[in-house]
C-alpha atoms as a PDB file:
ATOM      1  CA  UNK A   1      65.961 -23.998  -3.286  1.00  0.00           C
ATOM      2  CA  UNK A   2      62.947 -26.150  -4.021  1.00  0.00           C
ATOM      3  CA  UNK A   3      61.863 -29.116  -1.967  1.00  0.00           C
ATOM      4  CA  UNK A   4      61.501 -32.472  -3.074  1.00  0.00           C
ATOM      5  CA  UNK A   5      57.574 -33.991  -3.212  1.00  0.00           C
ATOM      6  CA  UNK A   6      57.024 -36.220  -0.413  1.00  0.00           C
ATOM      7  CA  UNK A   7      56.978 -39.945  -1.494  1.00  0.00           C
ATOM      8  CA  UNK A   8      53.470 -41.705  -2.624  1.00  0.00           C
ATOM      9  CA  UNK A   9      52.379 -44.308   0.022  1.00  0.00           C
ATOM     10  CA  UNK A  10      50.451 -46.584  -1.980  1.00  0.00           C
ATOM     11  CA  UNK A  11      47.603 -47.982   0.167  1.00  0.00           C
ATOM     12  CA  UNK A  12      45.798 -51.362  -1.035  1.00  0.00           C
ATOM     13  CA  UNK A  13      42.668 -52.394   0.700  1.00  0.00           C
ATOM     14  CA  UNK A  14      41.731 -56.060   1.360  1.00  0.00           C
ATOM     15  CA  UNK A  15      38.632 -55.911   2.703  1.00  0.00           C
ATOM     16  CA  UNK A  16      35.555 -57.892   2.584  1.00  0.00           C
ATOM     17  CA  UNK A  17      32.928 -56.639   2.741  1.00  0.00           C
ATOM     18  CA  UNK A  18      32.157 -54.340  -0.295  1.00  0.00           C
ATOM     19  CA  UNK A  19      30.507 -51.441   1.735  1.00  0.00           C
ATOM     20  CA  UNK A  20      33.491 -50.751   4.089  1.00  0.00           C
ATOM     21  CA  UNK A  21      36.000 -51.115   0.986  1.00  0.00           C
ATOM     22  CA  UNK A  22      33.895 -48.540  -0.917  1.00  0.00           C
ATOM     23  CA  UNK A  23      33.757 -46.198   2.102  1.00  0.00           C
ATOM     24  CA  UNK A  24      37.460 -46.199   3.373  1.00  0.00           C
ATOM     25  CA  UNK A  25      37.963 -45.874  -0.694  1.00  0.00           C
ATOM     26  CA  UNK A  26      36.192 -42.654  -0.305  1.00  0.00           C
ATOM     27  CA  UNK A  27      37.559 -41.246   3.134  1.00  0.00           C
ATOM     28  CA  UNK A  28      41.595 -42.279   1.689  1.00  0.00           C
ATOM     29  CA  UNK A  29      40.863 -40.474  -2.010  1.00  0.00           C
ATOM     30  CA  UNK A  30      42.355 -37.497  -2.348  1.00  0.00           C
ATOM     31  CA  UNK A  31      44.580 -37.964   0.625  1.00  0.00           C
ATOM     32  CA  UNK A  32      47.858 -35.800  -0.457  1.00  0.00           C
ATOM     33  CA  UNK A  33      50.799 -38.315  -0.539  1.00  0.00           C
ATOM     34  CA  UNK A  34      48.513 -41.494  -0.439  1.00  0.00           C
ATOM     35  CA  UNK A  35      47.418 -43.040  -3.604  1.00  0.00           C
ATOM     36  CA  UNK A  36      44.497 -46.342  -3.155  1.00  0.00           C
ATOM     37  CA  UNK A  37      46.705 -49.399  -5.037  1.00  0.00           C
ATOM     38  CA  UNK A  38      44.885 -50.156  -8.520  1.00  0.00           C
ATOM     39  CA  UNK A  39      43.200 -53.840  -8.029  1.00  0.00           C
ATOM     40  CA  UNK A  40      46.309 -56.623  -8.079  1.00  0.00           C
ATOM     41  CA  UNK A  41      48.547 -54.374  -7.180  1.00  0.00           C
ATOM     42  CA  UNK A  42      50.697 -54.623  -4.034  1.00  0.00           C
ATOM     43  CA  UNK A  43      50.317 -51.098  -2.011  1.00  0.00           C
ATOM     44  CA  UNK A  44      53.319 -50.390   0.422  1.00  0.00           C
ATOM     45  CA  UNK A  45      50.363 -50.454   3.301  1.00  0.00           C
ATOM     46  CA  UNK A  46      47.908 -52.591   3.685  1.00  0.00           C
ATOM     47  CA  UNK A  47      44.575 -51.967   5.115  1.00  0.00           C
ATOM     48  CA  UNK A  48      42.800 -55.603   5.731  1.00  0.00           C
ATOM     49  CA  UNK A  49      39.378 -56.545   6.883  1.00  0.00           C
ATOM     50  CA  UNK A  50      38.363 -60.195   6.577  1.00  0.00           C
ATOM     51  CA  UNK A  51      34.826 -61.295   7.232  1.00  0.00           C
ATOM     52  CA  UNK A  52      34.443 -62.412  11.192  1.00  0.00           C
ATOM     53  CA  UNK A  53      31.609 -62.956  13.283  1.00  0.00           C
ATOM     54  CA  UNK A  54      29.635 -59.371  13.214  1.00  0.00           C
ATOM     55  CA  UNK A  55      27.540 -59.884  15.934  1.00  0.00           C
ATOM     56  CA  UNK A  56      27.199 -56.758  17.927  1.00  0.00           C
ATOM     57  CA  UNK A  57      28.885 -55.587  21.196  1.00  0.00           C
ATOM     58  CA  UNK A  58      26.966 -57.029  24.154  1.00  0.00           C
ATOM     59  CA  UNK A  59      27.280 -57.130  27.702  1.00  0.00           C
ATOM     60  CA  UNK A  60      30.267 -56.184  29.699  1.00  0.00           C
ATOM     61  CA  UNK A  61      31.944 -55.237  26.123  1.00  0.00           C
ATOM     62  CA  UNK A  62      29.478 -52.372  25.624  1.00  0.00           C
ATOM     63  CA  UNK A  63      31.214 -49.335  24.367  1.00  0.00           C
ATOM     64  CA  UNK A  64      31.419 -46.293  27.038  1.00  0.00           C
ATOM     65  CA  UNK A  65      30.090 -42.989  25.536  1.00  0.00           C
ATOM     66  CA  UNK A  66      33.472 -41.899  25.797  1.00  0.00           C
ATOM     67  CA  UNK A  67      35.108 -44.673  24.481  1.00  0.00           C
ATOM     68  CA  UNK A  68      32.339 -43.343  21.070  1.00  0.00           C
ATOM     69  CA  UNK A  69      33.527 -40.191  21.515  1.00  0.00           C
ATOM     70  CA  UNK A  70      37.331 -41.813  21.520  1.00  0.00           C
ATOM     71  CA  UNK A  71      36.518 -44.079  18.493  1.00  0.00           C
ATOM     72  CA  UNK A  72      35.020 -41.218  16.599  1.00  0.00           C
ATOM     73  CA  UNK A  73      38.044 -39.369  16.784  1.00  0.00           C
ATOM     74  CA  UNK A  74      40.332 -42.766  15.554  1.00  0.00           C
ATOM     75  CA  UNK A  75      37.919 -42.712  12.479  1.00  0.00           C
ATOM     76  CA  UNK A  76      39.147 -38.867  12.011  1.00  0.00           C
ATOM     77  CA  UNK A  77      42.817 -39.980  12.104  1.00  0.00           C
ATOM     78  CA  UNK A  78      43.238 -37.985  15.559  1.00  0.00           C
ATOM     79  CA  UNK A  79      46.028 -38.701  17.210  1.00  0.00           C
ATOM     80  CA  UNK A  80      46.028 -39.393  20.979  1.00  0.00           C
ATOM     81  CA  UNK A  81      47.450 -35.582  21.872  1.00  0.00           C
ATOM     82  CA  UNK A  82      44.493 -33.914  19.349  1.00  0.00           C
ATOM     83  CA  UNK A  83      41.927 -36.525  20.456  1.00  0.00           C
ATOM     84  CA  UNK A  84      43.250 -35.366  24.406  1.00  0.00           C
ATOM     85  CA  UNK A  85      42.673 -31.733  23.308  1.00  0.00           C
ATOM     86  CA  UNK A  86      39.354 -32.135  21.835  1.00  0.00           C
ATOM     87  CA  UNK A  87      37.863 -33.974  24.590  1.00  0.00           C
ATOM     88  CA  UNK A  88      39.619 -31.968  27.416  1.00  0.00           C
ATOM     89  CA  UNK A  89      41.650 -35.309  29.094  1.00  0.00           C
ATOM     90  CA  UNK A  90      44.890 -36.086  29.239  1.00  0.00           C
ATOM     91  CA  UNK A  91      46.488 -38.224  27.072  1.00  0.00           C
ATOM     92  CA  UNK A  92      47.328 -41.105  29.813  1.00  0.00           C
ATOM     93  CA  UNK A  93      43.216 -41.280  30.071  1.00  0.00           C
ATOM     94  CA  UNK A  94      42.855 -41.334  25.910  1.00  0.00           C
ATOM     95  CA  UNK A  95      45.903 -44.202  26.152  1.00  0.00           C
ATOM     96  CA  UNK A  96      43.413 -46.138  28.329  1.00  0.00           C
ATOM     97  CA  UNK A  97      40.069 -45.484  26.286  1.00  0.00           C
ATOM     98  CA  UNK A  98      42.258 -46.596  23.214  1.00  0.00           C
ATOM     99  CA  UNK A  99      43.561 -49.251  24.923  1.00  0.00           C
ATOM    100  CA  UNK A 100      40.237 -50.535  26.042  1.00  0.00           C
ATOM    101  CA  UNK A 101      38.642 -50.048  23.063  1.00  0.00           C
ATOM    102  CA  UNK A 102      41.419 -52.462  21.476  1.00  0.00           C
ATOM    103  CA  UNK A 103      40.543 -55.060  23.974  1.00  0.00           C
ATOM    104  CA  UNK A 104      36.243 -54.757  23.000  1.00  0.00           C
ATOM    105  CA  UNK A 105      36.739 -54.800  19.681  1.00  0.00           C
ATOM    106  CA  UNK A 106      39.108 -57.301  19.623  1.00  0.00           C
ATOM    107  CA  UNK A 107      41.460 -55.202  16.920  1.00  0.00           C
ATOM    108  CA  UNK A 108      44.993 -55.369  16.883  1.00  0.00           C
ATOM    109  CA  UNK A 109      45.397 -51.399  16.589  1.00  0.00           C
ATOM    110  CA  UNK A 110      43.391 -48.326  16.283  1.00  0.00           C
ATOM    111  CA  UNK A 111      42.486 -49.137  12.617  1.00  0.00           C
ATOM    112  CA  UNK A 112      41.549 -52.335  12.819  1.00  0.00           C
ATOM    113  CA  UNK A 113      39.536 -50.992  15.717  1.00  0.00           C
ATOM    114  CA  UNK A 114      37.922 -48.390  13.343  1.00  0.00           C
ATOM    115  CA  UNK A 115      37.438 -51.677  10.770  1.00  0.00           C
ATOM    116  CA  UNK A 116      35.829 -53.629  13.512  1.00  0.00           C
ATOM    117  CA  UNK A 117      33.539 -51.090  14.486  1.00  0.00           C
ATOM    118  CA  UNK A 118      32.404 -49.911  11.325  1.00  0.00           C
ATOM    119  CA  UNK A 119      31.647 -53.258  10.578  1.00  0.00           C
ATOM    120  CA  UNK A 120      29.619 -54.114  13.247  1.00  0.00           C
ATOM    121  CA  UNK A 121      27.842 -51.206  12.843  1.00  0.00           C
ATOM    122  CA  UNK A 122      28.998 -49.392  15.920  1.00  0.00           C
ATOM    123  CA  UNK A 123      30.255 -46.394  13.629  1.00  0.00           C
ATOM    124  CA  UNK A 124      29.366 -44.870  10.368  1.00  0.00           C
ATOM    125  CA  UNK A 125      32.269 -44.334   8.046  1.00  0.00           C
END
């Protein structure tokens, strides 16, 4: 009995700003099961980045060193249970770095908070 290959999820990237399209090109190559959309064609997923004010965080919005250490695991792909492991918390405290980190970055989910990030320069990619 052999099993059927998983389905391709094609991923198209509108983004921007060249550098971050050429690195999340890089990190999503040779993903198994995702193939990057060839230019002008529609992916079944999205990834989009438009060009916003960059300015860096400042202030009260000042990323914790744990919300970094957070971050850098959304940029691995972690989810909250293996980003709880790694960093020894539970995952009701990662729920709150995440969800804090949403609110400083202004993203609309842990990608676009990864997007925002690497964009103002907060992470490398």
């Amino acid at each position: 009995m052999s099993k059927e290959p998983a389905p391709v999820i094609v991923v198209s990237l509108e983004i921007d700003d060249p550098i971050l399209a050429d690195r999340l090109a890089t990190l999503l190559d040779g993903i198994p099961g995702l193939r990057l959309a060839a230019p002008g064609e529609a992916g079944a997923v999205a990834l989009v980045a438009r060009a916003r004010d960059t300015a860096a965080l400042s202030g009260d919005s000042e990323l914790t060193p744990r919300e970094l250490d957070v971050l850098a695991l959304l940029a691995e792909g972690a989810s909250n249970k293996m980003i709880a492991r790694e960093l020894g918390i539970s995952v009701h405290t990662v729920k709150f770095h995440v969800g804090s980190l949403l609110d400083k970055l202004d993203a609309t989910g842990r990608t676009d908070a990864v997007a925002h990030a690497a964009r103002r320069g907060v992470i490398n990619l």
